[in-house]
N, C-alpha and C. Protein backbone atom coordinates (compact mmCIF):
# COMPACT_ATOMS: atom_id res chain seq x y z
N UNK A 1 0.82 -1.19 0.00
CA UNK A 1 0.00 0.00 0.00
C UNK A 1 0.86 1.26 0.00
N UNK A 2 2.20 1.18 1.08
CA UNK A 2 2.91 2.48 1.05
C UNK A 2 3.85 2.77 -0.43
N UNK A 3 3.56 0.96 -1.15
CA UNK A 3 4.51 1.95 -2.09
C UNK A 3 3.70 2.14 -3.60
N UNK A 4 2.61 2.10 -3.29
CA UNK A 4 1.11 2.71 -4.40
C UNK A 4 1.27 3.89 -3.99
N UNK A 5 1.37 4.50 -2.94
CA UNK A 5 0.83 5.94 -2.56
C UNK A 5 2.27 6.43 -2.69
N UNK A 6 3.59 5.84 -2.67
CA UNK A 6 4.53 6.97 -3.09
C UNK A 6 4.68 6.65 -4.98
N UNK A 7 4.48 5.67 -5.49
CA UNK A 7 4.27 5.93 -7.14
C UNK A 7 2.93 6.68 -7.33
N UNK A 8 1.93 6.94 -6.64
CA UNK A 8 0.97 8.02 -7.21
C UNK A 8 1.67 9.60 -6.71
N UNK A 9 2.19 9.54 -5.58
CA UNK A 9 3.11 11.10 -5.41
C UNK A 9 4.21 11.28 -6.59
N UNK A 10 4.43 10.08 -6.65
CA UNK A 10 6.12 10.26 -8.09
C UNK A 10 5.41 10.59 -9.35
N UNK A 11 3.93 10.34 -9.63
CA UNK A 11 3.63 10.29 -10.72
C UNK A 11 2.87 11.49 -10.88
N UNK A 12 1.97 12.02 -9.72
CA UNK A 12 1.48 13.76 -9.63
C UNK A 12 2.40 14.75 -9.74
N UNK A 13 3.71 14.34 -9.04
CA UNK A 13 4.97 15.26 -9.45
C UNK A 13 5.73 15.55 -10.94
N UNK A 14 5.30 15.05 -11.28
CA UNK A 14 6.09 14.27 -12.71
C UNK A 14 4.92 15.05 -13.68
N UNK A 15 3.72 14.83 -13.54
CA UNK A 15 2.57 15.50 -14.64
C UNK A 15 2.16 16.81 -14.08
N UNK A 16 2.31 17.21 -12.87
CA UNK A 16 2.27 18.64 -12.74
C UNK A 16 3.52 19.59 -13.21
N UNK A 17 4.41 18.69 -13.17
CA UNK A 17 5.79 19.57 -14.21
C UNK A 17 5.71 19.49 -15.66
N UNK A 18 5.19 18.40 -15.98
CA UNK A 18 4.99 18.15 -17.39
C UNK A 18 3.75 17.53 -18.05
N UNK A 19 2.71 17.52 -17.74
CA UNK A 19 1.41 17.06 -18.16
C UNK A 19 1.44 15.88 -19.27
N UNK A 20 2.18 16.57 -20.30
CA UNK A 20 2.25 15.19 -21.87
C UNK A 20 3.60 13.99 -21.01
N UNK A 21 3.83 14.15 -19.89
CA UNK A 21 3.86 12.48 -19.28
C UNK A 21 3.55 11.72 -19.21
N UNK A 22 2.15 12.00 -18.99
CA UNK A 22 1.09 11.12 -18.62
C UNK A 22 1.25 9.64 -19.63
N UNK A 23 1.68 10.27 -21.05
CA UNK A 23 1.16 9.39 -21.94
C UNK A 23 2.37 7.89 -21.77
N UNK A 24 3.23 8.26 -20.61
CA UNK A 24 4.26 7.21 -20.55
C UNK A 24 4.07 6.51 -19.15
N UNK A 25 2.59 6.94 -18.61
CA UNK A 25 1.97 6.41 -17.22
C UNK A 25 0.59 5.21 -17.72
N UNK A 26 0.95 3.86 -17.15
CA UNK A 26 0.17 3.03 -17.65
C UNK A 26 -0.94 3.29 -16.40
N UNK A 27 -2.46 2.91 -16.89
CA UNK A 27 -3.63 3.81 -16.31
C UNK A 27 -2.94 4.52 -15.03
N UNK A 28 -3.08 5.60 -15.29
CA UNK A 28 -3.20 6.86 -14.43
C UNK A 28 -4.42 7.07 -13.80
N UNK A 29 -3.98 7.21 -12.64
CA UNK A 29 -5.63 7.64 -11.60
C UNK A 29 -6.27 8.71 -12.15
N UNK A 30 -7.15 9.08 -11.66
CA UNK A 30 -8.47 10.24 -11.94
C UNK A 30 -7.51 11.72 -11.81
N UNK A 31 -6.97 11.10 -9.94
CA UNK A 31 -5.86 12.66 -9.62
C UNK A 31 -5.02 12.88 -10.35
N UNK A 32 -4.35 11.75 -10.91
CA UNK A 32 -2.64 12.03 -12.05
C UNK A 32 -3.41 12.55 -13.02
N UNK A 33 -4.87 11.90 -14.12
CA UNK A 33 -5.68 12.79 -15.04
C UNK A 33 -5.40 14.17 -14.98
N UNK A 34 -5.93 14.49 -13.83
CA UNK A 34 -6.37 15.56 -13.30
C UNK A 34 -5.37 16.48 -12.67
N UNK A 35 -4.57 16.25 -13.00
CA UNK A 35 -3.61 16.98 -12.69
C UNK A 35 -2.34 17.45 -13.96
N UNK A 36 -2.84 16.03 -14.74
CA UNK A 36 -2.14 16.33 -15.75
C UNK A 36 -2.83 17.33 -17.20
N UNK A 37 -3.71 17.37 -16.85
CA UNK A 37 -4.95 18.27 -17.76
C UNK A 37 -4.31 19.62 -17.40
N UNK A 38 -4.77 19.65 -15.46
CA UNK A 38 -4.84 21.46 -15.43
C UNK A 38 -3.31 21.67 -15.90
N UNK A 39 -2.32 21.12 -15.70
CA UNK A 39 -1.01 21.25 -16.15
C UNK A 39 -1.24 21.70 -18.07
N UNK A 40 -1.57 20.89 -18.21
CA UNK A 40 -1.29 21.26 -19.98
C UNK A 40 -2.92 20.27 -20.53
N UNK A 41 -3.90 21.25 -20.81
CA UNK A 41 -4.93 20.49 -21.38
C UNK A 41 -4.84 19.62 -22.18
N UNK A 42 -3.78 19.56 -23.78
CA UNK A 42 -4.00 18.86 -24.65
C UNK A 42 -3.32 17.90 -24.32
N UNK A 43 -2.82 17.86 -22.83
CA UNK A 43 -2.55 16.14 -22.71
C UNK A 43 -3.80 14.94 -22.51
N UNK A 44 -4.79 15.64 -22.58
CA UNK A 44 -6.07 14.67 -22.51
C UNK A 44 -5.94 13.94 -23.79
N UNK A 45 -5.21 14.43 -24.84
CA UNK A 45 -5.07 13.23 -25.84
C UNK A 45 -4.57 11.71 -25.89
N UNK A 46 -3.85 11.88 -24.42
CA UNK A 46 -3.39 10.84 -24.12
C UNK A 46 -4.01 10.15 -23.05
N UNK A 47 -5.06 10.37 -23.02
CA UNK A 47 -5.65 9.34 -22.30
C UNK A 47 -7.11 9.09 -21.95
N UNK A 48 -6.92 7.59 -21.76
CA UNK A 48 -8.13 6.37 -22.62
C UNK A 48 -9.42 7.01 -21.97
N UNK A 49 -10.48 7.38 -22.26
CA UNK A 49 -11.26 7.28 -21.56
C UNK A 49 -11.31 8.37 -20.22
N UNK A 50 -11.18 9.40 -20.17
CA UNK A 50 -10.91 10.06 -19.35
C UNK A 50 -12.24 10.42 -18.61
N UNK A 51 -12.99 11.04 -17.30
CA UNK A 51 -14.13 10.66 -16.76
C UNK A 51 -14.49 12.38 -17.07
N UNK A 52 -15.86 12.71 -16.85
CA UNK A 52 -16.26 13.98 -17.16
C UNK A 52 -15.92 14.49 -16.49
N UNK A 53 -15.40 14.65 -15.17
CA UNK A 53 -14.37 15.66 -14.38
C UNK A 53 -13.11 15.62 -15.16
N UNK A 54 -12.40 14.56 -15.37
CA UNK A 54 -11.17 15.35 -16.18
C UNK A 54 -11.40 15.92 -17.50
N UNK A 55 -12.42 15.43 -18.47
CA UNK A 55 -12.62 16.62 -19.54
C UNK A 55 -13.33 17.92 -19.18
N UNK A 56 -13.97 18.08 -17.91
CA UNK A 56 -14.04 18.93 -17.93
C UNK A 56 -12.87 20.38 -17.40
N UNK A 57 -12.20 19.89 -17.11
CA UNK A 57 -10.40 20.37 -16.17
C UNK A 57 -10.22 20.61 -17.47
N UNK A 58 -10.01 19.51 -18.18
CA UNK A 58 -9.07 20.17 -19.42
C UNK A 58 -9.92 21.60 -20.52
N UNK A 59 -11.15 21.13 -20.80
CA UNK A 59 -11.71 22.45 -21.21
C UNK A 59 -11.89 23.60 -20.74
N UNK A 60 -11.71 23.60 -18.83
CA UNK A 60 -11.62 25.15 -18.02
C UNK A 60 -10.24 25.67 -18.28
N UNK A 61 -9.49 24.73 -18.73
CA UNK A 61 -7.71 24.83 -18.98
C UNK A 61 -7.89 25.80 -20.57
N UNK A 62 -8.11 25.29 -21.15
CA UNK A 62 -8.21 25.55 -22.55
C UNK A 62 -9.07 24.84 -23.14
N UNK A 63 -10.60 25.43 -23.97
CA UNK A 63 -11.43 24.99 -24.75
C UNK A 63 -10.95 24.36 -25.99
N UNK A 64 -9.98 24.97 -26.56
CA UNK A 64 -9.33 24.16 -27.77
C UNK A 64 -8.74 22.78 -27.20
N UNK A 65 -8.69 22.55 -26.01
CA UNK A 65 -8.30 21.04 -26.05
C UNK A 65 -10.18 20.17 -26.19
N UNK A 66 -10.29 20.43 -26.32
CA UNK A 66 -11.93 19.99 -26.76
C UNK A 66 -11.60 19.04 -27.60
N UNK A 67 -11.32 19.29 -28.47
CA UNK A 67 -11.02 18.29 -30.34
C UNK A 67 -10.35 17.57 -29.99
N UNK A 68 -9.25 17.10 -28.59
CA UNK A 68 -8.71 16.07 -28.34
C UNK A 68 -9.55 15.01 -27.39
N UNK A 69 -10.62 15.32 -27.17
CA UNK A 69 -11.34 14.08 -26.40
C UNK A 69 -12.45 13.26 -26.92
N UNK A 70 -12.11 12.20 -26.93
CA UNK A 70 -13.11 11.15 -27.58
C UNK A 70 -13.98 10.74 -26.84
N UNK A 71 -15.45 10.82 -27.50
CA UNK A 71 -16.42 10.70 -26.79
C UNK A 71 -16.68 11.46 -25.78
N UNK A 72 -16.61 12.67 -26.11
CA UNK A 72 -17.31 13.68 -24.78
C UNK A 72 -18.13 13.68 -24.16
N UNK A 73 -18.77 14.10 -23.00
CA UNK A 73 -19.83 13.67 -22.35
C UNK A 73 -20.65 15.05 -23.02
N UNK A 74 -22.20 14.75 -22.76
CA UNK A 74 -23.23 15.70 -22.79
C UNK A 74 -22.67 17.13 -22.74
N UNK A 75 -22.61 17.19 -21.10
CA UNK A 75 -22.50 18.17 -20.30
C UNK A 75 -20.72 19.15 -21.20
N UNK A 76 -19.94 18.27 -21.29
CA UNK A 76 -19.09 18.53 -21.73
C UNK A 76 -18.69 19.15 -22.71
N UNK A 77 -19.66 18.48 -24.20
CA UNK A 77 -19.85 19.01 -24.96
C UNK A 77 -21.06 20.68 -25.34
N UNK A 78 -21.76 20.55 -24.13
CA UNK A 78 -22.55 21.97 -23.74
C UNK A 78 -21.61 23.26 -23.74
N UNK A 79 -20.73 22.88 -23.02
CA UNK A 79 -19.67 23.76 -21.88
C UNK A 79 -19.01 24.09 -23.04
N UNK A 80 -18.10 23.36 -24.00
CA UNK A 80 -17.51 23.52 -25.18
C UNK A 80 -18.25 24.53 -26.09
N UNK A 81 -19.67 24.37 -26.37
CA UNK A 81 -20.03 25.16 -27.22
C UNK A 81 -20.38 26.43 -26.27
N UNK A 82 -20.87 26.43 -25.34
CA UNK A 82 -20.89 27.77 -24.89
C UNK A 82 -19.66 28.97 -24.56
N UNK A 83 -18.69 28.07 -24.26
CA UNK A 83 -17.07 28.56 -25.05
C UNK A 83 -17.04 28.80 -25.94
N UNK A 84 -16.91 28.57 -26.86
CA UNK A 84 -16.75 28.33 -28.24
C UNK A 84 -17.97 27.95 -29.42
N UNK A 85 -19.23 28.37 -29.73
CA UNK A 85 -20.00 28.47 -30.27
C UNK A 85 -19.43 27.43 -31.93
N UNK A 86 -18.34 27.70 -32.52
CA UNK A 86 -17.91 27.13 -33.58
C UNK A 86 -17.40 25.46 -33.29
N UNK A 87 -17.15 25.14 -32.19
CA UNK A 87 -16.82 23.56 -31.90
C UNK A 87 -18.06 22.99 -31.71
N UNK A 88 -19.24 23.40 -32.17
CA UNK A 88 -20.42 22.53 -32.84
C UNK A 88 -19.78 21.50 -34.10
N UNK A 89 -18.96 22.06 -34.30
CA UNK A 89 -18.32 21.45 -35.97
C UNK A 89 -17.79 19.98 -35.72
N UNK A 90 -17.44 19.98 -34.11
CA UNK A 90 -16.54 18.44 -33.79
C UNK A 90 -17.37 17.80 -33.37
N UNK A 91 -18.71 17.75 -33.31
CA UNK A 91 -19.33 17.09 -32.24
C UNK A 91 -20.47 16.38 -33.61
N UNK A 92 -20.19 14.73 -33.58
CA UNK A 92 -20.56 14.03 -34.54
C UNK A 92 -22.06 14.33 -34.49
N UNK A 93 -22.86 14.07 -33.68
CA UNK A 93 -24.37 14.23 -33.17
C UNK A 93 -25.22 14.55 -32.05
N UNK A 94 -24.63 16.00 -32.19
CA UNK A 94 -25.05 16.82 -31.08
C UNK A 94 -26.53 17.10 -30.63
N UNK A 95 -26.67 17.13 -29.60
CA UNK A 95 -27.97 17.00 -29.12
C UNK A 95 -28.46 18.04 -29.42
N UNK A 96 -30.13 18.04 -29.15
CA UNK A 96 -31.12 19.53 -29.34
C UNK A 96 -30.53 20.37 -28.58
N UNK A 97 -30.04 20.27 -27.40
CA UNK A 97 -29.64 21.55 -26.47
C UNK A 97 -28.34 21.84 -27.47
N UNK A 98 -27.65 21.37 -27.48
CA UNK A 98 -26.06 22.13 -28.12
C UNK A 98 -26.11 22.32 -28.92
N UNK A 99 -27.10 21.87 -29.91
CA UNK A 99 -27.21 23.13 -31.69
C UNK A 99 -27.95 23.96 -31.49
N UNK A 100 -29.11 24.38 -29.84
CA UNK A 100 -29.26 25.43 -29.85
C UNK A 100 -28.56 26.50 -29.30
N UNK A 101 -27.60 26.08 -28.20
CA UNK A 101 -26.29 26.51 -28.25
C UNK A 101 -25.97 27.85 -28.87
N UNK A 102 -25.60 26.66 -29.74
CA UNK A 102 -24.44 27.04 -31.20
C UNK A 102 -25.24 28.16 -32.22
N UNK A 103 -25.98 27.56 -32.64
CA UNK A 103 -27.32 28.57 -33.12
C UNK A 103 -27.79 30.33 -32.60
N UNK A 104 -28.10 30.48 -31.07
CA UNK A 104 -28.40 30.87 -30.23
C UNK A 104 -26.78 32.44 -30.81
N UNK A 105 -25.92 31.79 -30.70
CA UNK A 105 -24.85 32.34 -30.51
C UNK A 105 -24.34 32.79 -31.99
N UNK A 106 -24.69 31.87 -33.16
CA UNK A 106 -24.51 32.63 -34.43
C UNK A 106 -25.24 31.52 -35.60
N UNK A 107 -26.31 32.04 -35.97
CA UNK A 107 -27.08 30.74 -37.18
C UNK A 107 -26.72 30.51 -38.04
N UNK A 108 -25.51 30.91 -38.21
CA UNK A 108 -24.86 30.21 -39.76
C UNK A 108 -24.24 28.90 -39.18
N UNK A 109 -23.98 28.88 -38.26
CA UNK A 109 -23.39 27.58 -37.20
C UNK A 109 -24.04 26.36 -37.77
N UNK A 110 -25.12 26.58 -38.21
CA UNK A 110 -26.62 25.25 -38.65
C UNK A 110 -25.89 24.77 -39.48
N UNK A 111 -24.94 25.13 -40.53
CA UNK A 111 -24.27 24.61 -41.96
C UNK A 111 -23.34 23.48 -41.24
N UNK A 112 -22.62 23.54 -39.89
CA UNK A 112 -21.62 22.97 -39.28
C UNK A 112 -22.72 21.38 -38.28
N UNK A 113 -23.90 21.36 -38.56
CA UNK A 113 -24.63 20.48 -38.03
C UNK A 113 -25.69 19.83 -39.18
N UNK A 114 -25.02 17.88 -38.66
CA UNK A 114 -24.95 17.52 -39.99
C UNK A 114 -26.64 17.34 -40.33
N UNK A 115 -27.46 17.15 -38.79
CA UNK A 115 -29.03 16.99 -38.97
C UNK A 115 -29.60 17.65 -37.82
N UNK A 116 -30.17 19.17 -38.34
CA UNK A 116 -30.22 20.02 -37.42
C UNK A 116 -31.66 19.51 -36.84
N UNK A 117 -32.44 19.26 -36.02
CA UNK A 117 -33.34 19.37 -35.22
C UNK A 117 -34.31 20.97 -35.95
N UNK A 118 -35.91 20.53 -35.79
CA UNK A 118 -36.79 20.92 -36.37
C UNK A 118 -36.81 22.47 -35.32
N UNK A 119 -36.78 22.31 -34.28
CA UNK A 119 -36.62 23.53 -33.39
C UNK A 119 -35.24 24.55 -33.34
N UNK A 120 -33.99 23.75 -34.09
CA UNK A 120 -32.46 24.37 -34.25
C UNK A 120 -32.73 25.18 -35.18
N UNK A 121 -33.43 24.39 -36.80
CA UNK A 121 -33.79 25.27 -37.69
C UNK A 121 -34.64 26.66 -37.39
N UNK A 122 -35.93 26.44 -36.77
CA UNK A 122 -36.47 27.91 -36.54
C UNK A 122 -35.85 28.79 -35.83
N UNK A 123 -34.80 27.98 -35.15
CA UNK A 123 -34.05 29.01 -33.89
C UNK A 123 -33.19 29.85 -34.81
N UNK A 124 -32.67 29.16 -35.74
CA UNK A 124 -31.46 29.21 -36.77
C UNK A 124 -32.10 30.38 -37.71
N UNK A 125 -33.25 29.85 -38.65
CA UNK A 125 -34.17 30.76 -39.02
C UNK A 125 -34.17 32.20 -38.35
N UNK A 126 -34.81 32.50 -37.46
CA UNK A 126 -35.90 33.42 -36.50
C UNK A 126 -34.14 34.53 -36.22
N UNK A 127 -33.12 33.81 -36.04
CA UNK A 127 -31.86 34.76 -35.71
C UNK A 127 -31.24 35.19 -37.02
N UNK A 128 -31.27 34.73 -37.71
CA UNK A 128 -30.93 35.07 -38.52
C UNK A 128 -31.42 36.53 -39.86
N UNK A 129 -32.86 36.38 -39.38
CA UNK A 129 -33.91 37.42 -39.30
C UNK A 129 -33.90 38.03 -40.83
């Protein structure tokens, strides 16, 4: 047990100096994630499966690390577009809430959504005026 808890201290030390470590840490805890995000967001590229607390660390870090996480959660992908209104464009099949989002914020956005929802369009419509 004492020597799990000093390789998780060797390994928080190690990704808070350098975050793109991580990717040479076989599964990394939630905290090493998470530590290695707020350190440098686009190290979320490196790793599997990361939980919606660490994508969300990495998008309060920097929204452009967005395009490096696979399979975003809901919530995640919300937060992204309300950052960033144009990263509707990465998000394969975004829900009714996040193309209205995106919409909401500029309706040419609708061209970047591949099957806009019947309520995105009038939203899309009606702003566009």
């Amino acid at each position: 047990m004492e020597n799990s808890m000093m390789k998780e201290d060797m390994f928080l030390d190690i990704v808070k100096t350098n975050g793109m470590m991580i990717k040479h840490i076989t599964n990394p805890s939630e905290a090493v994630q998470l530590a290695a995000v707020q350190e440098y967001a686009f190290s979320i590229k490196h790793i599997t499966n990361p939980s919606e607390a660490v994508q969300l660390a990495a998008i309060e870090n920097t929204v452009e690390s967005f395009i490096n996480i696979h399979n975003p959660t809901e919530l995640v992908c919300r937060m992204a577009v309300k950052k960033n209104p144009t990263y509707i464009r990465y998000i394969e099949s975004p829900s009714d809430d996040v193309q209205l989002i995106a919409v909401q914020a500029d309706p040419y956005l609708i061209g970047w959504i591949r099957s806009p929802s019947v309520a995105t369009r009038l939203v899309a419509y009606s702003y566009s005026g």
